[in-house]
Protein backbone atom coordinates (compact mmCIF):
# COMPACT_ATOMS: atom_id res chain seq x y z
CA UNK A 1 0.00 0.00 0.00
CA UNK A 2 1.33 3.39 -1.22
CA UNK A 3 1.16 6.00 2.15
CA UNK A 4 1.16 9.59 1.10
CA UNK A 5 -0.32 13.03 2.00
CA UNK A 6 -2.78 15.42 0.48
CA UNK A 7 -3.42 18.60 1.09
CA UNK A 8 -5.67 21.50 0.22
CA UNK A 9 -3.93 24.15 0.51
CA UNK A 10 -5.80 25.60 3.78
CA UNK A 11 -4.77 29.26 4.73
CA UNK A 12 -4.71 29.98 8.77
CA UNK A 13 -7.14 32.57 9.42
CA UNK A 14 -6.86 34.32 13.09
CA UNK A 15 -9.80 33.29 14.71
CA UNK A 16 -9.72 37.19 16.30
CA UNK A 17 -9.60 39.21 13.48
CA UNK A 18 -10.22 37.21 10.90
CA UNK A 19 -7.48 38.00 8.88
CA UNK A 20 -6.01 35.20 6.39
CA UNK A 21 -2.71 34.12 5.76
CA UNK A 22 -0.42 35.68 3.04
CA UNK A 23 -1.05 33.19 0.03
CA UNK A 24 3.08 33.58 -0.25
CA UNK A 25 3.64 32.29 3.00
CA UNK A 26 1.33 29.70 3.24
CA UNK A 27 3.07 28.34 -0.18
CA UNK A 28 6.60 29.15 0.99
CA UNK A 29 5.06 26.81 3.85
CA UNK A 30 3.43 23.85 1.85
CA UNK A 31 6.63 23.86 -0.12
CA UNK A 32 8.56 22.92 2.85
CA UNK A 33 6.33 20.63 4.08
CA UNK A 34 6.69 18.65 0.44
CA UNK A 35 10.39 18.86 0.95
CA UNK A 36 10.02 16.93 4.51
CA UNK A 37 7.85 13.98 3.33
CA UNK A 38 10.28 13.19 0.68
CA UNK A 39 13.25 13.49 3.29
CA UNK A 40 10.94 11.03 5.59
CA UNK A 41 10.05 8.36 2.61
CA UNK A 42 6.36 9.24 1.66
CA UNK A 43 5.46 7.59 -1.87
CA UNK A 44 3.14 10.60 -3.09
CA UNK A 45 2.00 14.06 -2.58
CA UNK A 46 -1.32 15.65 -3.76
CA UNK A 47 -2.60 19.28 -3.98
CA UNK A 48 -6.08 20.27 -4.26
CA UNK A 49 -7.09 23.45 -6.59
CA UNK A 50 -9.86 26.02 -4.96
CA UNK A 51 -10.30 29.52 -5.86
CA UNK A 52 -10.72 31.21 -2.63
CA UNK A 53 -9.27 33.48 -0.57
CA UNK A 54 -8.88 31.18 2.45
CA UNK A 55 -6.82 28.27 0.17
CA UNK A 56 -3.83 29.64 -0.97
CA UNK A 57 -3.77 27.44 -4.39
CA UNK A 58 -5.41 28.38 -7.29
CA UNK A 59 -3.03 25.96 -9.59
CA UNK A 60 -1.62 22.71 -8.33
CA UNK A 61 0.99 21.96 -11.09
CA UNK A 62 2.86 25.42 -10.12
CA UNK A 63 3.01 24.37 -6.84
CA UNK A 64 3.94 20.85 -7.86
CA UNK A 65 6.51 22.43 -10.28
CA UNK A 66 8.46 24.24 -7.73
CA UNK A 67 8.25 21.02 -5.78
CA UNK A 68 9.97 18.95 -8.60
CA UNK A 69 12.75 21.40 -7.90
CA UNK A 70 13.70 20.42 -4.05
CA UNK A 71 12.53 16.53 -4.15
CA UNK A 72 13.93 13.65 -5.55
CA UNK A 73 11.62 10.20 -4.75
CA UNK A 74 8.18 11.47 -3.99
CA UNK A 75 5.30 11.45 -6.64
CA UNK A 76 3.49 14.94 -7.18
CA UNK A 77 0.25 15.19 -8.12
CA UNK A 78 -3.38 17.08 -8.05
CA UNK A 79 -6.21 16.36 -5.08
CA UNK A 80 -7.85 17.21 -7.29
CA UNK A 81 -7.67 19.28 -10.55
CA UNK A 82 -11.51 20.30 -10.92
CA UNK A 83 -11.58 18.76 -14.76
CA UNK A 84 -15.43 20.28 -15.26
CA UNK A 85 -14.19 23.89 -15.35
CA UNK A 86 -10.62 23.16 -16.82
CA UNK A 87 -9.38 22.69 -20.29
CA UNK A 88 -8.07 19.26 -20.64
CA UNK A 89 -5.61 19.97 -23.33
CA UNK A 90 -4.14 23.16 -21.08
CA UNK A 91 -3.98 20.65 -18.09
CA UNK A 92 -2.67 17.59 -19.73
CA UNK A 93 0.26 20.00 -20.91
CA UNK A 94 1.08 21.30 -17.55
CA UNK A 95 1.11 17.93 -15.97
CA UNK A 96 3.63 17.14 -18.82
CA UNK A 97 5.77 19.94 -18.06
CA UNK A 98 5.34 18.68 -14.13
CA UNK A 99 6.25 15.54 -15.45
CA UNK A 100 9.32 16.14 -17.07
CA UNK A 101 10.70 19.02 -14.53
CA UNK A 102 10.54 15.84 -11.79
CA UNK A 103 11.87 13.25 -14.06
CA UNK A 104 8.55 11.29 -14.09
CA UNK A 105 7.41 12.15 -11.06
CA UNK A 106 3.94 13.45 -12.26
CA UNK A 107 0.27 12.11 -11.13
CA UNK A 108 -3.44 13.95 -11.97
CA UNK A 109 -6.10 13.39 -10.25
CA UNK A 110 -9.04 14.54 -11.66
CA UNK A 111 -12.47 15.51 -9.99
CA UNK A 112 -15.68 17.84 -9.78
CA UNK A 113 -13.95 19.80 -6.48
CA UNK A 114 -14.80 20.40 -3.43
CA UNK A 115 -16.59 23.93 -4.31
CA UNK A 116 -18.05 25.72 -7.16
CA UNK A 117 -16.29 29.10 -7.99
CA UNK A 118 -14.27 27.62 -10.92
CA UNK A 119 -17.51 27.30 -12.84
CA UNK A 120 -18.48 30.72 -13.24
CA UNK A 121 -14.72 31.97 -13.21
CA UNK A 122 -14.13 30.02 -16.44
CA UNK A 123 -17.67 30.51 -17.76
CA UNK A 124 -19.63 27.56 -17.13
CA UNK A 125 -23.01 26.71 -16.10
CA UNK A 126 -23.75 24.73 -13.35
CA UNK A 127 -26.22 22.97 -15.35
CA UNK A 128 -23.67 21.30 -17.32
CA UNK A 129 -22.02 20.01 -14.07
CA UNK A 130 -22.33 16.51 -15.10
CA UNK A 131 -22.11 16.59 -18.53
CA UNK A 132 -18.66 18.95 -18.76
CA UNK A 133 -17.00 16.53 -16.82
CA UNK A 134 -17.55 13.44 -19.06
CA UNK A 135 -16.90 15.01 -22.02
CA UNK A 136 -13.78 16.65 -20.47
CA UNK A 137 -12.62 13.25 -18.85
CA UNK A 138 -12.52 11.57 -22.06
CA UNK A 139 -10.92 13.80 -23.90
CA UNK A 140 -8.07 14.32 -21.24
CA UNK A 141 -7.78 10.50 -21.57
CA UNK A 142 -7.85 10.58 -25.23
CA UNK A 143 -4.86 13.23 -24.99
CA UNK A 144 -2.77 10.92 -22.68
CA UNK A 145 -2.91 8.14 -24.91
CA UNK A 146 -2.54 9.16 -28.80
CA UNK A 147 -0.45 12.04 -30.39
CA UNK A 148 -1.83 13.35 -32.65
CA UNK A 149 -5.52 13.67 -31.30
CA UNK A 150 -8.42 14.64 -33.61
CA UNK A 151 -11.64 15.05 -31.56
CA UNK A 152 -14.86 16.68 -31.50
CA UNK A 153 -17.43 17.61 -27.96
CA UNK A 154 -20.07 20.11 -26.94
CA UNK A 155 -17.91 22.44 -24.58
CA UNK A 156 -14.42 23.39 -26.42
CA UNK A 157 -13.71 23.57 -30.21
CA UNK A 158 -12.58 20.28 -32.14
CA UNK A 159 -9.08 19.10 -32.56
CA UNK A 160 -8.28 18.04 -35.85
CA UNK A 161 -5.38 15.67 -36.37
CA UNK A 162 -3.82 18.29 -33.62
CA UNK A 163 -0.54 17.33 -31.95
CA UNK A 164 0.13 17.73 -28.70
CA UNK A 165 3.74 18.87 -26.27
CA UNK A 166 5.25 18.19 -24.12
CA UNK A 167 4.56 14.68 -24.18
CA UNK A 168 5.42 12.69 -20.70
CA UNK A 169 8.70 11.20 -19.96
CA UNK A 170 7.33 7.86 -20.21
CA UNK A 171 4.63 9.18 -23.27
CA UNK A 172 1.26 8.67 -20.49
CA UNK A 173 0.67 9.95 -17.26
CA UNK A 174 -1.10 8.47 -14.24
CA UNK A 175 -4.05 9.55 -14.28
CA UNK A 176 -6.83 9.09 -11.77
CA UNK A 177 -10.13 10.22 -10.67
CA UNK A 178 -11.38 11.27 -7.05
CA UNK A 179 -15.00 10.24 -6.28
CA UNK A 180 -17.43 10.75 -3.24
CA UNK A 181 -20.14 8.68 -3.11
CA UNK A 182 -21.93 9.12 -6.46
CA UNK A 183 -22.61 6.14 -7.77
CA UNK A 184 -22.50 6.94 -11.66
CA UNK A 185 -19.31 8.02 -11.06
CA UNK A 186 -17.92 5.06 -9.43
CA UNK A 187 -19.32 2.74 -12.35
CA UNK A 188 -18.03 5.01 -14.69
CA UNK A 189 -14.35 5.07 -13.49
CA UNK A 190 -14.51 1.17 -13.34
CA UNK A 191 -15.62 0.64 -17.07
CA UNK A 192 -12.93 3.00 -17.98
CA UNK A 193 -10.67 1.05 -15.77
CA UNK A 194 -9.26 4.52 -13.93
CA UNK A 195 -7.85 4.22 -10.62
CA UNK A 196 -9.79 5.87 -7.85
CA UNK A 197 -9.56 7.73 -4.69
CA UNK A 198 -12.54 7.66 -2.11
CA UNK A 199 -12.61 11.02 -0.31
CA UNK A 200 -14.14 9.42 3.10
CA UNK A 201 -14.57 12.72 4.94
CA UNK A 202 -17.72 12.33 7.36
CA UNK A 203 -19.08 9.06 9.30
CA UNK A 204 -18.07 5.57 9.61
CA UNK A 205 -16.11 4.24 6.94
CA UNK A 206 -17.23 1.03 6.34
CA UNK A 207 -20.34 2.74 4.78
CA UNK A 208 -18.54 3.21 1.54
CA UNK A 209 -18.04 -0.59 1.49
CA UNK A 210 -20.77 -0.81 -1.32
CA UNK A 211 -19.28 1.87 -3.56
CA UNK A 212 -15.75 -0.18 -3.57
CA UNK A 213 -17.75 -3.60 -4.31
CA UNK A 214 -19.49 -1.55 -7.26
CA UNK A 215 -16.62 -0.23 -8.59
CA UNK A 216 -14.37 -3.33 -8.49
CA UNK A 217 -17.30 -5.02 -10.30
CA UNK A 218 -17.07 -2.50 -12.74
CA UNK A 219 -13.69 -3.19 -13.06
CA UNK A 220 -13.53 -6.41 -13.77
CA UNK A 221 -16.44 -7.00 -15.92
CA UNK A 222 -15.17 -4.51 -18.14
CA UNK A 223 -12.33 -6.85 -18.81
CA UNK A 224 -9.42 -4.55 -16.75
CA UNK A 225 -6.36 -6.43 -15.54
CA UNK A 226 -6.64 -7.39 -11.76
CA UNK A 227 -3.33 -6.87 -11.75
CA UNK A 228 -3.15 -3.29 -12.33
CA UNK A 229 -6.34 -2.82 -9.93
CA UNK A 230 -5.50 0.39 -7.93
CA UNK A 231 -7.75 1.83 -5.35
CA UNK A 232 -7.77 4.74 -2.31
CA UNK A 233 -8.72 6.60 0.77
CA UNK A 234 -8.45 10.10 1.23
CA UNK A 235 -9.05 10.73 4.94
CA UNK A 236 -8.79 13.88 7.30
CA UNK A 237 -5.70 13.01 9.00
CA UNK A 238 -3.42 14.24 11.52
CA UNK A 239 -0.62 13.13 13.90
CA UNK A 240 1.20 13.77 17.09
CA UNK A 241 3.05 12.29 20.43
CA UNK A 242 0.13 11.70 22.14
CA UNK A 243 -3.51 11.13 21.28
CA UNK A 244 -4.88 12.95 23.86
CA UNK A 245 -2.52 16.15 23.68
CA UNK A 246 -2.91 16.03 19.43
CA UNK A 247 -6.79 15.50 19.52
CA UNK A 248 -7.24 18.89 21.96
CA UNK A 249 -4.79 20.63 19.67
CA UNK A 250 -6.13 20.08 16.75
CA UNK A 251 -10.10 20.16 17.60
CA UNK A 252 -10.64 24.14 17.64
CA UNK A 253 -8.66 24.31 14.06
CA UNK A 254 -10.63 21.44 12.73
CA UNK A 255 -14.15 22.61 14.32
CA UNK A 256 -13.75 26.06 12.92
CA UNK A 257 -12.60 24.72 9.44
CA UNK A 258 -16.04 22.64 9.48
CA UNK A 259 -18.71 25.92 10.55
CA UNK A 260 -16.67 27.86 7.93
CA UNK A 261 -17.54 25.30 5.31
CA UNK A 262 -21.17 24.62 6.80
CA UNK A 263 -22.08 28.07 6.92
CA UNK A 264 -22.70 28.15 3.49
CA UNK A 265 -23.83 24.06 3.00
CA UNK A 266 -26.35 24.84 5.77
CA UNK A 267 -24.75 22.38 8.37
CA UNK A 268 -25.62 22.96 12.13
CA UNK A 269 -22.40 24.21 14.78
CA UNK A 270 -19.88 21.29 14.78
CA UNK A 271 -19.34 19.39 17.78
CA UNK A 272 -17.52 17.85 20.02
CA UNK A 273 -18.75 14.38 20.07
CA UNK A 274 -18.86 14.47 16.35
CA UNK A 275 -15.19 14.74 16.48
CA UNK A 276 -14.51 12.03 19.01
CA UNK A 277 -16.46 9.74 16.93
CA UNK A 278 -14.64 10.39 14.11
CA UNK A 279 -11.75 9.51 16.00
CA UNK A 280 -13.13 6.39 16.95
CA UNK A 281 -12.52 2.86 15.95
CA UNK A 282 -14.97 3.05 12.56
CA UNK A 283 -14.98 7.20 11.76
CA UNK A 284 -13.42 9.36 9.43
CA UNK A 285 -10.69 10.76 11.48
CA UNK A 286 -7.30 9.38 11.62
CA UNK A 287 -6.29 11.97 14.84
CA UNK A 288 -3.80 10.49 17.73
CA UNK A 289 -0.49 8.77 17.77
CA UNK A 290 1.22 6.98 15.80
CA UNK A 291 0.03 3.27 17.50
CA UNK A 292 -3.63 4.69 17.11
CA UNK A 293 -2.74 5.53 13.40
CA UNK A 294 -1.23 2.28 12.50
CA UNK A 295 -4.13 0.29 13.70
CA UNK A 296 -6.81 2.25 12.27
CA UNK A 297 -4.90 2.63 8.86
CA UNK A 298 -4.36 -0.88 8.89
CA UNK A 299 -8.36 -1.92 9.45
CA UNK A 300 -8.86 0.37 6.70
CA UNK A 301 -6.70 -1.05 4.48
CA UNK A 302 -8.16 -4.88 5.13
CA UNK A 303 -11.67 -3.46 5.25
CA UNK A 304 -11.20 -2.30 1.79
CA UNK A 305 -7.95 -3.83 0.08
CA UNK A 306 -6.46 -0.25 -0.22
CA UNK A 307 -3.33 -0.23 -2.75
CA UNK A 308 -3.09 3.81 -1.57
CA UNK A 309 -3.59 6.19 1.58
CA UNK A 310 -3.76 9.63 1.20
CA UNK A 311 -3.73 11.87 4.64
CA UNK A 312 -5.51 14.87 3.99
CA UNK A 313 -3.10 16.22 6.49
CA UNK A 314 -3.97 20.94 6.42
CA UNK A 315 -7.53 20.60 6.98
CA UNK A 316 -8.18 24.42 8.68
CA UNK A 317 -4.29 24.99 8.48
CA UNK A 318 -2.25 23.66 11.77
CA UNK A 319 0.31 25.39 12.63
CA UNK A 320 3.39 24.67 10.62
CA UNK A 321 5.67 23.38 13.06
CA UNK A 322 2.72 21.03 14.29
CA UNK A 323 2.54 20.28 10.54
CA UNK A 324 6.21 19.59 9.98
CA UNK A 325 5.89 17.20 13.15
CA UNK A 326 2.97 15.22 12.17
CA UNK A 327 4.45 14.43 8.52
CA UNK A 328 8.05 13.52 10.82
CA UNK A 329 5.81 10.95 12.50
CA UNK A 330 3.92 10.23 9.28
CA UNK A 331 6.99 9.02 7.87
CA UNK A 332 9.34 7.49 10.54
CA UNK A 333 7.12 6.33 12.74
CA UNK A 334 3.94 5.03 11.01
CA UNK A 335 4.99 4.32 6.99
CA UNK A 336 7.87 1.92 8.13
CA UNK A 337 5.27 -0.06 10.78
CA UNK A 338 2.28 -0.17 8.53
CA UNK A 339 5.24 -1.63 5.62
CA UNK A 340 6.42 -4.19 8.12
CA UNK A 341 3.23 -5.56 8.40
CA UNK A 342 1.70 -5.54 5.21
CA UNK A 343 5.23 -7.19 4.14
CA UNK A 344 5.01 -9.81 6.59
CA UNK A 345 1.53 -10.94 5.56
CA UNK A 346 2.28 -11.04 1.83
């Protein structure tokens, strides 16, 4: 199983004031914090696009660009790009470039987002929220596997016999898609035989159990090699000494995160119980020590034969010391263990 971190991008905002975070020092920040899970071992890193002021990126593959310049091992990739509201043949090209800067580092991960900004920023309806994203997914995978392309869709003009640079170091890219719990979209990324990451952000896990039986089905009666079968979590994550000490830390950052996001989704004052259940045996919330997090993330991974883990480690923006220490226990403390086992029992 492949243990890495994604992040969002989350800008601290003073819970006094109100004021955010420079965008420039919150990247100068994230950039560091890349640096320090490839120093520690992590297998991938992935940054999520938002265009807001309280997420300081806008555009992933810059950030993963300037990451490609101070790491060596780690993968680099999107969480997600929102692919509705992009153009595919502008993003396959940057991911190309990302690709080549970091010697074939490069991952995409494409999705509908978290939020909805992008859509009338770049001029789209709302309407077409479904629709744009098919049509934009298969052309993105039609661009990552033929050179020269000739297409035709609804949403963008045609290519005709159009070739397209940079190409990849290795000619594709890895490309796969984030889901929630939409069914369709689960079905779809099996037929297409896509690797996908479950974003598992709110109650018990093993209610998603269905939508990873549906879309291994899909999988494999589409005629996909088992072999190649890739599948993954993206959980709200974070770590520390002690479970008690990094659970009353990180509770007022995380809390406040969650009312900013549910004043506008219409979700009542979060709580404290809510939290502690997520932190409990079958929630969300991976939040303690690094024995706590190596037991959980193991259940996870034999509840659901996970070939990838992705922290979603900035959620409401920790302090970046605290950050730099839970990624330092990410890495040395909980990769190696959760490695020893899964090596053991193969």
């Amino acid at each position: 199983m492949e243990l890495g971190i994604g992040m969002f991008g989350d800008s601290r905002i003073d819970p006094g004031t109100g004021q955010i975070q420079a965008p420039q020092d919150r990247m100068k920040e994230i950039i560091e914090e890349i640096k320090l899970m490839d120093e520690v071992g992590l297998y991938f890193f992935g940054i999520g696009e938002h265009h807001r002021a309280d997420y300081a990126v806008a555009a992933p593959e810059i950030i993963l660009a300037a990451a490609a310049t101070v790491t060596k091992d780690i993968k680099l990739g999107s969480a997600v790009s929102v692919l509705s509201s992009a153009d595919p043949v502008k993003l396959f090209q940057d991911f190309a470039t990302v690709d080549l800067l970091s010697d074939g580092r490069a991952e995409l991960m494409a999705g509908r987002g978290s939020f909805i900004e992008s859509f009338p920023l770049f001029g789209y309806d709302l309407k077409d929220y479904s629709d744009l994203f098919e049509e934009k997914l298969e052309l993105l995978l039609r661009l990552n596997k033929q050179n020269p392309v000739t297409w035709r869709g609804n949403f963008r003009a045609p290519l005709i016999n159009q070739e397209i640079f940079p190409r990849p170091k290795n000619g594709s890219l890895p490309i796969w898609v984030a889901v929630g719990g939409t069914t369709s979209s689960v079905i779809r990324a099996g037929k297409l035989g896509l690797p996908v990451m479950f974003a598992i952000i709110g109650g018990m896990y093993e209610n998603f159990d269905h939508l990873f039986e549906l879309y291994r089905q899909a999988y494999e009666d589409n005629g996909h090699d088992m072999s190649k079968f890739q599948v993954g979590v993206h959980m709200h994550a974070f770590f520390g000494n002690n479970s008690g000490q990094i659970a009353d830390y990180y509770y007022p950052i995380y809390s406040a995160q969650m009312d900013r996001v549910g004043a506008s989704r219409g979700w009542p004052p979060y709580q404290r119980t809510q939290y502690d259940f997520g932190r409990s045996s079958r929630g969300h919330l991976i939040v303690g020590d690094a024995e706590y997090a190596v037991d959980k993330i193991l259940a996870i991974h034999e509840k659901f034969g996970l070939t990838r883990f992705s922290a979603h480690m900035d959620v409401g923006a920790p302090g970046h010391k605290e950050m730099l220490r839970s990624i330092e226990i990410y890495g040395e403390k909980i990769a190696p263990k959760i490695r020893a086992v899964l090596n053991k029992d193969r």
